[in-house]
N, C-alpha and C. Protein backbone atom coordinates (compact mmCIF):
# COMPACT_ATOMS: atom_id res chain seq x y z
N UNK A 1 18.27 1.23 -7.33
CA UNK A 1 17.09 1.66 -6.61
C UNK A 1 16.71 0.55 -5.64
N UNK A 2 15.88 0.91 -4.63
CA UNK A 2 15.99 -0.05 -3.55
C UNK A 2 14.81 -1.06 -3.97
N UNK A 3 14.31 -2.25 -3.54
CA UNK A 3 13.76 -3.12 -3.18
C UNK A 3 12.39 -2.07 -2.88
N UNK A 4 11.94 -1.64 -1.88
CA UNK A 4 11.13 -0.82 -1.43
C UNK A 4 10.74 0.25 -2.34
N UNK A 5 11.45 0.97 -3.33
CA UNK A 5 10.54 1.69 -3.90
C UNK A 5 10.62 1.25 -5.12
N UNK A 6 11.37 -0.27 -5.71
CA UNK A 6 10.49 -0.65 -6.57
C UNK A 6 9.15 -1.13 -6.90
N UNK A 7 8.72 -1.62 -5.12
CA UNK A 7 7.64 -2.36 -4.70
C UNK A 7 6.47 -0.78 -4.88
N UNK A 8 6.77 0.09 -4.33
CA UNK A 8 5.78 1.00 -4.20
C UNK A 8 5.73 1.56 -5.46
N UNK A 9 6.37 1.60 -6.50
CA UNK A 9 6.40 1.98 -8.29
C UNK A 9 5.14 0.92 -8.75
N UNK A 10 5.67 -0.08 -8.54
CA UNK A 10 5.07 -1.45 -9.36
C UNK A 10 3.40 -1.25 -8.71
N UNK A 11 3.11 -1.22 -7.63
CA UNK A 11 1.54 -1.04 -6.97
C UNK A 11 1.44 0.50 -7.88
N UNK A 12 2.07 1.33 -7.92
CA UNK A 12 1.35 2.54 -8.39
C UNK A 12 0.92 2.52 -9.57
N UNK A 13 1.73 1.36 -10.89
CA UNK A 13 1.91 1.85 -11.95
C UNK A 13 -0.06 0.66 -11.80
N UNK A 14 0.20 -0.72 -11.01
CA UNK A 14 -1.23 -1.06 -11.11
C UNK A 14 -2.29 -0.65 -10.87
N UNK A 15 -2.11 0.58 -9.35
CA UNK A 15 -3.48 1.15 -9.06
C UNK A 15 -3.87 1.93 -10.03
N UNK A 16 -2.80 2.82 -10.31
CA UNK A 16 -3.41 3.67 -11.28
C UNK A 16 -3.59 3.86 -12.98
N UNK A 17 -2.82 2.42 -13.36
CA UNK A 17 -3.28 2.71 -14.61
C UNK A 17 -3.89 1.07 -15.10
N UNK A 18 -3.91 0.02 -13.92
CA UNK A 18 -4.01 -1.39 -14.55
C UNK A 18 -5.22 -1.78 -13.34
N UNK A 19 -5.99 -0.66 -12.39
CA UNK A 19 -6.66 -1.52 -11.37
C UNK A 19 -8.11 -2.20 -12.19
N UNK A 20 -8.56 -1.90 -13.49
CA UNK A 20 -9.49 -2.22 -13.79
C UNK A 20 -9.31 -3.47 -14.89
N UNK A 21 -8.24 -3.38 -15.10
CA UNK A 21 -7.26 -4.13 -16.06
C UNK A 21 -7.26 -5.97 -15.99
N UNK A 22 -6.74 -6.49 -16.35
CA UNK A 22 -7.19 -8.56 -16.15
C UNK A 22 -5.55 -8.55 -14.98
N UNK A 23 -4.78 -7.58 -15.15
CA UNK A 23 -3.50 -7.80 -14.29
C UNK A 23 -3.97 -7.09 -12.82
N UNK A 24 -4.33 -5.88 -12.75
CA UNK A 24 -4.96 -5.19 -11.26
C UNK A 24 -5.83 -5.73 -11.15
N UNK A 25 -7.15 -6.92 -11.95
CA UNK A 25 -8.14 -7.48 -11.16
C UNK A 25 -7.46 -8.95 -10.28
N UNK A 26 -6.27 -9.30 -11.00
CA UNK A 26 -5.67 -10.82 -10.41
C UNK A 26 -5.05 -9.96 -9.07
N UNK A 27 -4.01 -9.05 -9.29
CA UNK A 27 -3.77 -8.64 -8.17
C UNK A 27 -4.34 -7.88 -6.92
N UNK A 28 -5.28 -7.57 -7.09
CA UNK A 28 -6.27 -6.68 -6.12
C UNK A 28 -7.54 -7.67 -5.71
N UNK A 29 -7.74 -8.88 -6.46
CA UNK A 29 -8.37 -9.94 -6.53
C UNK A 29 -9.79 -9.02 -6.28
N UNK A 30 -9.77 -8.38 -7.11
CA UNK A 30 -11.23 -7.70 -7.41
C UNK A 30 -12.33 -8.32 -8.83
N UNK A 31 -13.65 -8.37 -8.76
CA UNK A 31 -14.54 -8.60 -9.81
C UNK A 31 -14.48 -7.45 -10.76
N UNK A 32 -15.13 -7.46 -11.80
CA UNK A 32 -14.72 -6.81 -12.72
C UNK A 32 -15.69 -5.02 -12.74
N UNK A 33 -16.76 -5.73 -12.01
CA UNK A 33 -17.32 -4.71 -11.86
C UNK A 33 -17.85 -3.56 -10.74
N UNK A 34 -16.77 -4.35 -9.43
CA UNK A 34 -16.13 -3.28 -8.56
C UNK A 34 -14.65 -2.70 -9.00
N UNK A 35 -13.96 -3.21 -9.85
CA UNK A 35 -12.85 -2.82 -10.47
C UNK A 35 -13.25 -0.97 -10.65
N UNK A 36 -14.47 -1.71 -11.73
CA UNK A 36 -14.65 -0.51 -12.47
C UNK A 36 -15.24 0.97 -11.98
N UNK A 37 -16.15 0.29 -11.13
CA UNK A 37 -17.11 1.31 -10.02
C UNK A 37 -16.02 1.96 -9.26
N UNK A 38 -14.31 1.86 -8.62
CA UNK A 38 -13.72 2.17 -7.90
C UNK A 38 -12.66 2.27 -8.16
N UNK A 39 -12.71 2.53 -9.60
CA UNK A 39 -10.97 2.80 -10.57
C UNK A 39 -10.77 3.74 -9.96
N UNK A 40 -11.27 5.01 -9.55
CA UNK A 40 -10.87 6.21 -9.07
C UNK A 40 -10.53 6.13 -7.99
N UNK A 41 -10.81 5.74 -7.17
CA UNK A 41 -10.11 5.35 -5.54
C UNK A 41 -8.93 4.56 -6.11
N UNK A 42 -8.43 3.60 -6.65
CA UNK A 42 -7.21 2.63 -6.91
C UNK A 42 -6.48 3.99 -7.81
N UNK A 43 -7.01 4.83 -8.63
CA UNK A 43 -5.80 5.63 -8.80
C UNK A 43 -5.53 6.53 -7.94
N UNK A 44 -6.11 7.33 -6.92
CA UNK A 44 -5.80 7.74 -5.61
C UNK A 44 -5.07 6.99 -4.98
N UNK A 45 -4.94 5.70 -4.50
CA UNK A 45 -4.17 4.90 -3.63
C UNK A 45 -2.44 5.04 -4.19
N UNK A 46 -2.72 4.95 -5.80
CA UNK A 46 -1.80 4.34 -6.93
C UNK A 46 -0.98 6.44 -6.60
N UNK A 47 -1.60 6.58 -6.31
CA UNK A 47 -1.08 8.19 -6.24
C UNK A 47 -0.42 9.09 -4.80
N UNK A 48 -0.37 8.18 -3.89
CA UNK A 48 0.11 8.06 -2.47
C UNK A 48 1.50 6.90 -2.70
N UNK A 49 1.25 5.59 -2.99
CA UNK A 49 2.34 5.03 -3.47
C UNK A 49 3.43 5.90 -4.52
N UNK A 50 2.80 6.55 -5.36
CA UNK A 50 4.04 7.38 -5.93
C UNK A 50 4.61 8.37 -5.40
N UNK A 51 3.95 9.14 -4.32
CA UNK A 51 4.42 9.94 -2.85
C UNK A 51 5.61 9.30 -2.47
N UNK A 52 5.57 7.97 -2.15
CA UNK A 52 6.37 7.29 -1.31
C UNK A 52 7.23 6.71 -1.69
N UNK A 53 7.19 6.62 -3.23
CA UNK A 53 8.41 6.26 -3.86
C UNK A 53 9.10 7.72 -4.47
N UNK A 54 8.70 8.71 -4.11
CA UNK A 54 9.15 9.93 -4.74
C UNK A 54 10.30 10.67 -3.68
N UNK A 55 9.69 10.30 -2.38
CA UNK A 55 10.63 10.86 -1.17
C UNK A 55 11.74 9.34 -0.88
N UNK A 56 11.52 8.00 -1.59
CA UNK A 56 12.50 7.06 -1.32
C UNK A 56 13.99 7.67 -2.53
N UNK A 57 13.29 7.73 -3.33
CA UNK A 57 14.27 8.68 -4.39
C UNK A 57 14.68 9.94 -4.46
N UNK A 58 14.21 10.40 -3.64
CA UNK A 58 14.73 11.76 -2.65
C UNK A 58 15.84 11.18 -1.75
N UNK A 59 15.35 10.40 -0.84
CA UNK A 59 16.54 9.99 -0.23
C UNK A 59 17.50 9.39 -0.38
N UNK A 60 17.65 8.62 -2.09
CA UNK A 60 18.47 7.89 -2.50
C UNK A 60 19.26 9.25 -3.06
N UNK A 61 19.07 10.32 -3.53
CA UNK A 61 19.39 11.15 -4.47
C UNK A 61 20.50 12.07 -3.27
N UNK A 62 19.60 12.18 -2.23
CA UNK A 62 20.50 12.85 -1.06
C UNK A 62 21.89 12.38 -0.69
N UNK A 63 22.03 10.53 -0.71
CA UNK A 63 22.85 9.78 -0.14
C UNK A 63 23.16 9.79 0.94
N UNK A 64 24.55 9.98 1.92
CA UNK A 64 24.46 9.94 3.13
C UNK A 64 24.01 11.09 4.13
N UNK A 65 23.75 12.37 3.62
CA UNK A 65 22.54 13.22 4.02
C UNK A 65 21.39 12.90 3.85
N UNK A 66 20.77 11.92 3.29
CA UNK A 66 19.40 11.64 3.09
C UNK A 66 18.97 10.44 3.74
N UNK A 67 19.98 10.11 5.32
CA UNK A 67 19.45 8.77 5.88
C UNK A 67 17.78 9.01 6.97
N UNK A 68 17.85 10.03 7.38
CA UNK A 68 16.54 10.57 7.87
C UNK A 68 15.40 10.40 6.83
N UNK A 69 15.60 10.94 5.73
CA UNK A 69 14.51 10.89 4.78
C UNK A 69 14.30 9.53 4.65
N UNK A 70 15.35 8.40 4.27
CA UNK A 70 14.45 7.72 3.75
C UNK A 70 14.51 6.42 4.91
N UNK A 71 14.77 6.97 5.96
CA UNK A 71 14.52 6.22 7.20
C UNK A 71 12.38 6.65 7.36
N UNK A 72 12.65 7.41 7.32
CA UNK A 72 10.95 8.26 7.62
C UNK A 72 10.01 7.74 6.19
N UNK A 73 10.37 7.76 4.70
CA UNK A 73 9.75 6.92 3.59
C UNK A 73 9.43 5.41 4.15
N UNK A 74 10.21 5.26 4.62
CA UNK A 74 10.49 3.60 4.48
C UNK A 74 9.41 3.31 5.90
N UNK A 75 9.87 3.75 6.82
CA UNK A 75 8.08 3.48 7.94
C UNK A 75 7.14 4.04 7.69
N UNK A 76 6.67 5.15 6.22
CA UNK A 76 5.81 4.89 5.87
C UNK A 76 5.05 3.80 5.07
N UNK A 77 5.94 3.44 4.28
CA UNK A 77 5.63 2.04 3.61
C UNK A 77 5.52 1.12 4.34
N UNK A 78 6.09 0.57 5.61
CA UNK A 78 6.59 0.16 6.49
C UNK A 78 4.74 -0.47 7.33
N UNK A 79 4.53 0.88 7.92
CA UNK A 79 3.22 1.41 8.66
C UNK A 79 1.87 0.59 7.28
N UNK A 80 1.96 1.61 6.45
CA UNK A 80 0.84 1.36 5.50
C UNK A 80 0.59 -0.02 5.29
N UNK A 81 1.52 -0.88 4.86
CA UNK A 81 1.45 -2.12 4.68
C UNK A 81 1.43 -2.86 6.10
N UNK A 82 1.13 -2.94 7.15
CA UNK A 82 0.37 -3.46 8.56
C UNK A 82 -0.71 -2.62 8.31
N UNK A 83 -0.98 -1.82 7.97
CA UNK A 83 -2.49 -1.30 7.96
C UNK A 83 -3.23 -2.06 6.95
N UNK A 84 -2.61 -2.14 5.83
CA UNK A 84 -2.96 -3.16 5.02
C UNK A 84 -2.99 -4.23 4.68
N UNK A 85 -2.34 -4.62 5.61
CA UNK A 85 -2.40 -6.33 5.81
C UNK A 85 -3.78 -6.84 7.03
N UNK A 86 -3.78 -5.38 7.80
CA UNK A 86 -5.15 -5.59 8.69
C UNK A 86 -6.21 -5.42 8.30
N UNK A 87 -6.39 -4.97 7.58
CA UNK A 87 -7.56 -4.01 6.89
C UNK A 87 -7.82 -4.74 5.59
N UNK A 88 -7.18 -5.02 4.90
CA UNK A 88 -7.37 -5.38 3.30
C UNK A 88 -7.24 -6.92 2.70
N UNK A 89 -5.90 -7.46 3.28
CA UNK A 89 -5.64 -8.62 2.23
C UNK A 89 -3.97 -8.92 3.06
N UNK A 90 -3.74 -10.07 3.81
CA UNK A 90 -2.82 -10.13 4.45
C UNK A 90 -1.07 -10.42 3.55
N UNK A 91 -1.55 -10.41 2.04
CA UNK A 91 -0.86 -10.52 1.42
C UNK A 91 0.07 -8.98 1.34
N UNK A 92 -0.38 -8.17 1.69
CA UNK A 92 0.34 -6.85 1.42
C UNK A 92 1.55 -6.80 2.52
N UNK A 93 1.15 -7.61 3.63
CA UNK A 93 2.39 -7.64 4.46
C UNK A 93 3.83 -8.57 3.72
N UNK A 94 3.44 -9.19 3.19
CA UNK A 94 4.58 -9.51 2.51
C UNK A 94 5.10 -8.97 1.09
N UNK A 95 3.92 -8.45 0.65
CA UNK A 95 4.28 -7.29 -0.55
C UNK A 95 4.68 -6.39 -0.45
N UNK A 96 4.55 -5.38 0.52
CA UNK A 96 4.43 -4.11 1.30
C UNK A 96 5.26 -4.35 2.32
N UNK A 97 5.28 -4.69 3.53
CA UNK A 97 6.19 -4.53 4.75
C UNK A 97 7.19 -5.28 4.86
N UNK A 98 7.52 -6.42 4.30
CA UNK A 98 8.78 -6.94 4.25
C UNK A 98 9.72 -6.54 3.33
N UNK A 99 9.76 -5.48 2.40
CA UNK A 99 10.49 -4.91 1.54
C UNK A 99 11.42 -3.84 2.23
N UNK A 100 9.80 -3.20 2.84
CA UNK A 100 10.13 -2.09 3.43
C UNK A 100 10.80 -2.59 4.85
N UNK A 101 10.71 -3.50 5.38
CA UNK A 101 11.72 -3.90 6.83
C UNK A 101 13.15 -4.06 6.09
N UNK A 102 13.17 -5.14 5.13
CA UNK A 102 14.72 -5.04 4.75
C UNK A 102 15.55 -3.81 4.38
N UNK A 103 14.45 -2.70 3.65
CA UNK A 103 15.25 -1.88 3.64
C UNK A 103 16.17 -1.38 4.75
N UNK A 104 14.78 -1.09 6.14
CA UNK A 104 15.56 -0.55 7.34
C UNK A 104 16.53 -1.14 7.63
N UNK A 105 16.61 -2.49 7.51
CA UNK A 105 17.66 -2.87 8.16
C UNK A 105 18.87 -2.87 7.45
N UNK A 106 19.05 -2.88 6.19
CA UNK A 106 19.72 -2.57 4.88
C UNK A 106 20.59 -1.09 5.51
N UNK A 107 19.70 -0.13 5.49
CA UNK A 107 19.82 0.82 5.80
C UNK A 107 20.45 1.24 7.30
N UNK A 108 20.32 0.63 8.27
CA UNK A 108 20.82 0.63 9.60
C UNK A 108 22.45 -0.08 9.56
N UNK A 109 22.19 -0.87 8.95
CA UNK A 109 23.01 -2.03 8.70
C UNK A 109 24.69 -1.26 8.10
N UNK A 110 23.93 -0.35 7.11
CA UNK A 110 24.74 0.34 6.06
C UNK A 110 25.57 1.10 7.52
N UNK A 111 24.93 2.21 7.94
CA UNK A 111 25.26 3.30 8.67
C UNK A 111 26.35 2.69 9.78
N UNK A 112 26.29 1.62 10.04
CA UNK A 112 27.02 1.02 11.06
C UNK A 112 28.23 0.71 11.05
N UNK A 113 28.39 0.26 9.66
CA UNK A 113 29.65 -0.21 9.18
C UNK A 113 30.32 0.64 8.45
């Protein structure tokens, strides 16, 4: 499985079942009691990340018919994480978008040769 949708598994399995948790408060670097007030939004988030690891394993499952798909997964992860590195915590660009760049290029890289 790729790099990229292990990254988007691992955020899902925290938003949605560890964001209120002593492990989703270190990583989300949230207090304990916005944790709690906004568990439901972090399992929504945690529930879009599993979107995106669901169509990366779609496209792994496709193989070399599935380079569109998970060319199109992967700039979503890609996208989201610059949104979230602007918006949120600049750490997601290296959690989030550098996974997802190696993939592309992983992936480009592949098709070429």
């Amino acid at each position: 499985m790729s790099l990229a949708a292990h990254t988007v598994i691992y955020i899902l399995v925290l938003e949605m079942f560890f964001w209120d948790k002593p492990a989703g408060l270190r990583a989300f670097g949230l207090p304990q009691e916005l944790a709690t007030a906004t568990k439901v939004l972090g399992a929504n988030q945690g529930l879009y990340n599993g979107f995106l690891a669901a169509g990366l394993l779609w496209g792994l499952w496709l193989g070399v018919e599935g380079f569109g798909v998970k060319v199109f997964f992967l700039l979503c992860i890609w996208v989201a994480g610059l949104y979230g590195a602007a918006t949120a915590a600049r750490k997601i660009l290296y959690v989030q978008t550098v996974p997802a760049t190696v993939g592309l290029v992983l992936l480009f890289l592949s098709r070429a040769g």
